[in-house]
Each structure stands twice: as structure tokens, then as C-alpha cells.
N, C-alpha and C. Protein backbone atom coordinates (compact mmCIF):
# COMPACT_ATOMS: atom_id res chain seq x y z
N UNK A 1 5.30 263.69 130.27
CA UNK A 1 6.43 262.79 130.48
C UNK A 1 7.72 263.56 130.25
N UNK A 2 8.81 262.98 130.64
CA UNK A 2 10.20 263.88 130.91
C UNK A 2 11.09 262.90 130.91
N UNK A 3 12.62 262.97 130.29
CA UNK A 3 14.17 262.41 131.08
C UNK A 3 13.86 262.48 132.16
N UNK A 4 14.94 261.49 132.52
CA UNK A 4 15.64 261.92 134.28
C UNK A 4 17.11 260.74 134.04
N UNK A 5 17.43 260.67 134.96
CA UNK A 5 18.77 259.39 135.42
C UNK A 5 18.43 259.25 136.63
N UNK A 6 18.49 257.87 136.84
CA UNK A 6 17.98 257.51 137.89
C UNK A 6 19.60 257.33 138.81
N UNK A 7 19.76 258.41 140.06
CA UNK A 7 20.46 258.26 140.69
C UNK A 7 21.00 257.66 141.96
N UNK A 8 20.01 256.62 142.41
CA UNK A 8 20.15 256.33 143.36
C UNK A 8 19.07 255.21 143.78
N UNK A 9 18.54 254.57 144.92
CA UNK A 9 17.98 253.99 145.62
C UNK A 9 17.49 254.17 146.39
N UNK A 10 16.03 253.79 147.29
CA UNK A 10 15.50 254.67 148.31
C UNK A 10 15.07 253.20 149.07
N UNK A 11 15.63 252.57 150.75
CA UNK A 11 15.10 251.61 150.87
C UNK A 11 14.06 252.47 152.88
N UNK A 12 13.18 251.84 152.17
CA UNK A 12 12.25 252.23 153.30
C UNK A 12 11.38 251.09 153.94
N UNK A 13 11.99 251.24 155.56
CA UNK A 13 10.68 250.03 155.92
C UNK A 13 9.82 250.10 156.85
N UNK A 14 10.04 251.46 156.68
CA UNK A 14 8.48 251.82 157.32
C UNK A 14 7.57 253.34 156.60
N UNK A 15 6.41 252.87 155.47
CA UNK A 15 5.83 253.18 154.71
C UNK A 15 4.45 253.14 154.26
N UNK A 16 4.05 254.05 154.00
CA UNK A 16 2.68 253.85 153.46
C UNK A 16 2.00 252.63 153.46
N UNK A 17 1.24 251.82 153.34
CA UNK A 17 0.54 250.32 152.96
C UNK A 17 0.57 250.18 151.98
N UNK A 18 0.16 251.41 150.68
CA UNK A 18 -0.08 251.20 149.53
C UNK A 18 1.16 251.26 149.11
N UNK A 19 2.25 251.82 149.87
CA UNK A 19 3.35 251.58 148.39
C UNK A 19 4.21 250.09 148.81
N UNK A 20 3.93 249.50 149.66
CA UNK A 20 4.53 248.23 150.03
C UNK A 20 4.71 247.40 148.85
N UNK A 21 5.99 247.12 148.46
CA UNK A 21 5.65 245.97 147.31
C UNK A 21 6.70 247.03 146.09
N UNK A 22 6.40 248.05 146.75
CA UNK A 22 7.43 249.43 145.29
C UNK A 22 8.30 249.56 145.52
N UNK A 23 8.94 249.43 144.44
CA UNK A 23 10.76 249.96 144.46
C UNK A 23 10.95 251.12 144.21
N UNK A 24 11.46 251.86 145.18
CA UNK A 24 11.74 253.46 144.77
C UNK A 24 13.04 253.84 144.45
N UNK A 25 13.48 254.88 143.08
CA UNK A 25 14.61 255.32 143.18
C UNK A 25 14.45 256.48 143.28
N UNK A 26 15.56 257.00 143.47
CA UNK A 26 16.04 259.00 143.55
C UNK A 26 16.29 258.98 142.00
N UNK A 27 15.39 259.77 141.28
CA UNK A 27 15.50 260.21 139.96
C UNK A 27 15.46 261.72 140.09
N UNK A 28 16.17 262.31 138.75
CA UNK A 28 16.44 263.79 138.65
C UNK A 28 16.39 264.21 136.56
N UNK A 29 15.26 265.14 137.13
CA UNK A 29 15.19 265.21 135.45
C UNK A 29 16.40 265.87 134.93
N UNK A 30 16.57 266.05 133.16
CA UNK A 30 17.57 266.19 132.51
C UNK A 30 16.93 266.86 132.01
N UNK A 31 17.88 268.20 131.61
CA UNK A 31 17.89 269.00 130.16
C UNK A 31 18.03 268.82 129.12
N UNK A 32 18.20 269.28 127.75
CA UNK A 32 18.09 269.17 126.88
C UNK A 32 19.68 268.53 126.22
N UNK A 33 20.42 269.11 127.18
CA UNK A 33 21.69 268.65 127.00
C UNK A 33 22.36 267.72 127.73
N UNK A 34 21.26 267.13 128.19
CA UNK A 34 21.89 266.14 129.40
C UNK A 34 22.08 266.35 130.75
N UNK A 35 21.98 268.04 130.97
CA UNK A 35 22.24 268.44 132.21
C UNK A 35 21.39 268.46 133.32
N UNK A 36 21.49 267.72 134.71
CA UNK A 36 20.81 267.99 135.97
C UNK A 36 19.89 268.87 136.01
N UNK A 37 18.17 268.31 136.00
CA UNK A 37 17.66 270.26 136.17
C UNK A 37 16.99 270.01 137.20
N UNK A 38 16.67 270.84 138.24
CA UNK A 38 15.47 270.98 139.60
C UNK A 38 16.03 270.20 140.73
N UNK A 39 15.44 269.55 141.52
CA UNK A 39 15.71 268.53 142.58
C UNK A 39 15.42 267.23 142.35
N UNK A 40 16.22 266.19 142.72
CA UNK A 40 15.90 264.25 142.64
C UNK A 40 14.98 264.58 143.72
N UNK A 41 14.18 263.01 142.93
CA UNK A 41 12.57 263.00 143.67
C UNK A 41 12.02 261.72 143.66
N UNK A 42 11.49 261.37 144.60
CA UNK A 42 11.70 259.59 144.53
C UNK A 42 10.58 259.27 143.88
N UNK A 43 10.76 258.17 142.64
CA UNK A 43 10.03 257.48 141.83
C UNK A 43 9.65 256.45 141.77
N UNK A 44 8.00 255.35 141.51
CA UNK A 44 8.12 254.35 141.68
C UNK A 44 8.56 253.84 140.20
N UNK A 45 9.46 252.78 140.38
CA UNK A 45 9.65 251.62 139.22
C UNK A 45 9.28 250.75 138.74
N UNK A 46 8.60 250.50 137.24
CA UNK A 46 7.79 249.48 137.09
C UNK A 46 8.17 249.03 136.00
N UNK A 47 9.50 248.78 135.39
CA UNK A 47 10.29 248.97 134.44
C UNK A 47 11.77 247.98 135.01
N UNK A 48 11.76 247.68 136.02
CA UNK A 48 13.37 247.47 136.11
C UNK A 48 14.35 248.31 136.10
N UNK A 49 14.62 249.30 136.29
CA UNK A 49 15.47 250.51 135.66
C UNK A 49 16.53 250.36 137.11
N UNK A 50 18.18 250.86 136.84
CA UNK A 50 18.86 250.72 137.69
C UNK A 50 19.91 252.00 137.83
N UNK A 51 20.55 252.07 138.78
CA UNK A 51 21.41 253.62 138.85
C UNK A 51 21.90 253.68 137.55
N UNK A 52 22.21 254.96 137.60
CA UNK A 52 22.63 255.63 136.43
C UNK A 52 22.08 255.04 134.53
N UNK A 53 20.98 254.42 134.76
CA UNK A 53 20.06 254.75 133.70
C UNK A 53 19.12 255.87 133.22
N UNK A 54 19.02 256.32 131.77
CA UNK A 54 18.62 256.96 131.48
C UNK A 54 16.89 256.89 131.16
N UNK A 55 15.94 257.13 132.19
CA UNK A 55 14.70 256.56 132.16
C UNK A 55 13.48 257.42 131.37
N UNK A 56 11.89 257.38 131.18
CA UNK A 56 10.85 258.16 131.15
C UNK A 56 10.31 257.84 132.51
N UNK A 57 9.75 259.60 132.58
CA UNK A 57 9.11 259.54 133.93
C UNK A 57 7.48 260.01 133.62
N UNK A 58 6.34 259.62 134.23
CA UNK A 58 4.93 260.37 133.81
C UNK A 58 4.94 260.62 135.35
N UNK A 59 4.20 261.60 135.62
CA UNK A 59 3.71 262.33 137.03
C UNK A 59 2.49 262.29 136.67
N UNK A 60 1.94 262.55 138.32
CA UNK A 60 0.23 263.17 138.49
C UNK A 60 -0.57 261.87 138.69
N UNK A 61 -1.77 262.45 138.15
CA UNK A 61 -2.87 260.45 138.00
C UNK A 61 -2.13 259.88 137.12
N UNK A 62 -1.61 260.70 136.52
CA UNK A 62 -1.06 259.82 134.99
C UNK A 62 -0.14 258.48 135.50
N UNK A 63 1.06 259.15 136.53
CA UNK A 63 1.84 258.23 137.48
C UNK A 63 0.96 257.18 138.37
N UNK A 64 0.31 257.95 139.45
CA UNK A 64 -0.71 256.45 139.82
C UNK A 64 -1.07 255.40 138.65
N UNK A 65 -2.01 255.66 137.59
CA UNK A 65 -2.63 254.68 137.17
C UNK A 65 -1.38 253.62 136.19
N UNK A 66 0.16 254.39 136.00
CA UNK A 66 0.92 253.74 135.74
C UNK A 66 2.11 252.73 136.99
N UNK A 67 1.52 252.92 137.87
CA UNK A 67 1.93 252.28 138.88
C UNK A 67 1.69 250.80 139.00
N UNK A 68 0.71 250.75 138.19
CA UNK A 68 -0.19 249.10 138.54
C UNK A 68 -0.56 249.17 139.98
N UNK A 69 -0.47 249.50 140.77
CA UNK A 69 -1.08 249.90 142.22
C UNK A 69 -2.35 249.26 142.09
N UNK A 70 -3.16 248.34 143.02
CA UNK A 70 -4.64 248.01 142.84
C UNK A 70 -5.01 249.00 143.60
N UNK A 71 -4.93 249.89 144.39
CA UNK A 71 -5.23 250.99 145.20
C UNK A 71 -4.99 252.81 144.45
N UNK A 72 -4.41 252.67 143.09
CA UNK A 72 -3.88 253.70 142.22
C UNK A 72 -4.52 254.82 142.97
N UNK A 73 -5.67 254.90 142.72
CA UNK A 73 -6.51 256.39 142.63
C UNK A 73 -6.00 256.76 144.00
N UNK A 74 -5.89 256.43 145.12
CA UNK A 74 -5.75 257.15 146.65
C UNK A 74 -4.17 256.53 146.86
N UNK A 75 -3.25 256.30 146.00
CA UNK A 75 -2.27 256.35 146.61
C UNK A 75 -1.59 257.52 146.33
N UNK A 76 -0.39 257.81 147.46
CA UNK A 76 0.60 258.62 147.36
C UNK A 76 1.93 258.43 146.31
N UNK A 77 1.57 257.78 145.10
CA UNK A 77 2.51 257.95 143.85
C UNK A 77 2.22 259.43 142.92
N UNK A 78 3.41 260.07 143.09
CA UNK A 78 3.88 261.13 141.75
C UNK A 78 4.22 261.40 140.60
N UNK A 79 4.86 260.19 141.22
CA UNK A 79 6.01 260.13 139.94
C UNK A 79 6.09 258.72 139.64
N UNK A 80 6.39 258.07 138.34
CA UNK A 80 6.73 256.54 138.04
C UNK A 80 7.35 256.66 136.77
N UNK A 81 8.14 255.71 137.04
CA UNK A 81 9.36 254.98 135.80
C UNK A 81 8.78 254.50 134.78
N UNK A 82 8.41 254.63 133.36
CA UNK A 82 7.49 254.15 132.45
C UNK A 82 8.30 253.35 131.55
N UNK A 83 9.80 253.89 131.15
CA UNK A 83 10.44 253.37 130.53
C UNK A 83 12.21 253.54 130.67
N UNK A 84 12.67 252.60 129.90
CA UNK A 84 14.58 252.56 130.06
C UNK A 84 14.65 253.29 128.77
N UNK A 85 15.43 254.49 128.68
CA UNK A 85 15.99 255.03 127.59
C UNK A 85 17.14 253.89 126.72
N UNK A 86 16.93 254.01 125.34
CA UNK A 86 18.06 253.30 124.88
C UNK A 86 19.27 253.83 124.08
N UNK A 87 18.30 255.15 123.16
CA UNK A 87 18.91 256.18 122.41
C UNK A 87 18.36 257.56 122.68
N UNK A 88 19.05 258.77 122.21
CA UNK A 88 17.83 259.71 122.12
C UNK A 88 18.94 260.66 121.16
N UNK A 89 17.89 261.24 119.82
CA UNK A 89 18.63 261.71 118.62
C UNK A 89 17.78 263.02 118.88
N UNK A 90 18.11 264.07 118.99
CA UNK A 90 17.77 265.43 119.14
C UNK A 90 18.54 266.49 117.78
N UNK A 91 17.20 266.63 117.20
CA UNK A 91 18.06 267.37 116.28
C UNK A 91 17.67 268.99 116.50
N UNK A 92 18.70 269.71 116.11
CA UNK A 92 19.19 270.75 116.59
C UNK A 92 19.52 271.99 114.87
């Protein structure tokens, strides 16, 4: 699992079968300092989470089976929104 901020919105209407029903945003993980790292990558949401929130992301099966998907195992999910950040205390 990893940061990200969720930057954006992804509306698609013409898609997979299995992800019908998912809300996707453009999320981009964060560094340690808050900073932008790699490329935004579209995530499903199962959390409510909205632009410029600070979210958790799980990838892999780990992401399918957190999808709630009744189809999990053979869908095309990567990535999913697990949680809304509220604080984060990093000590240094």
C-alpha cells in the first residue's frame, strides 16, 4: 500500500463489463515529503474519495479483491482506493 492525491476524474462510457458500476480517479503517488512521484494512474474507488484528497492505494490481487468486484479475480483492476487520509505524522 502507498499515498497518492487523487487528482482528477476519469469518466468513461465505453468500458470493460466488469468495471461498469466503478468510479475511476487519476491518482499519483507521493513521496515522503509530499512530493509527486512516477506517473497518475487510474484507480478504482471504494471509499468515496474526491480531487485533491489525500488517499491509500493497494495494487495487484490485493486491489481486485479490494474492489468488491463479484468478478475480482479476472478483472482488469490495479489499483484501488482503500482509504481517505486524515493525518499523517512522520517522524524524522
Amino acid at each position: 500500500m502507498f499515498l497518492a492525491k487523487v487528482r482528477g476524474t476519469v469518466v468513461s462510457t465505453s468500458k470493460d463489463a466488469r468495471l461498469v458500476g466503478c468510479k475511476l480517479l487519476v491518482t499519483q503517488r507521493l513521496g515522503i515529503d509530499g512530493e509527486f512521484v512516477g506517473q497518475p494512474e487510474v484507480s478504482i474507488d471504494t471509499v468515496g474519495a474526491g480531487v485533491g484528497e489525500t488517499v491509500i492505494i493497494t495494487k495487484g490481487s490485493s486491489a481486485r479483491y479490494a474492489s468488491n468486484n463479484p468478478n475480482a479475480a479476472s478483472s482488469p483492476i490495479d489499483a484501488t482506493i482503500v482509504g481517505i487520509v486524515d493525518q499523517i505524522e512522520i517522524e524524522r
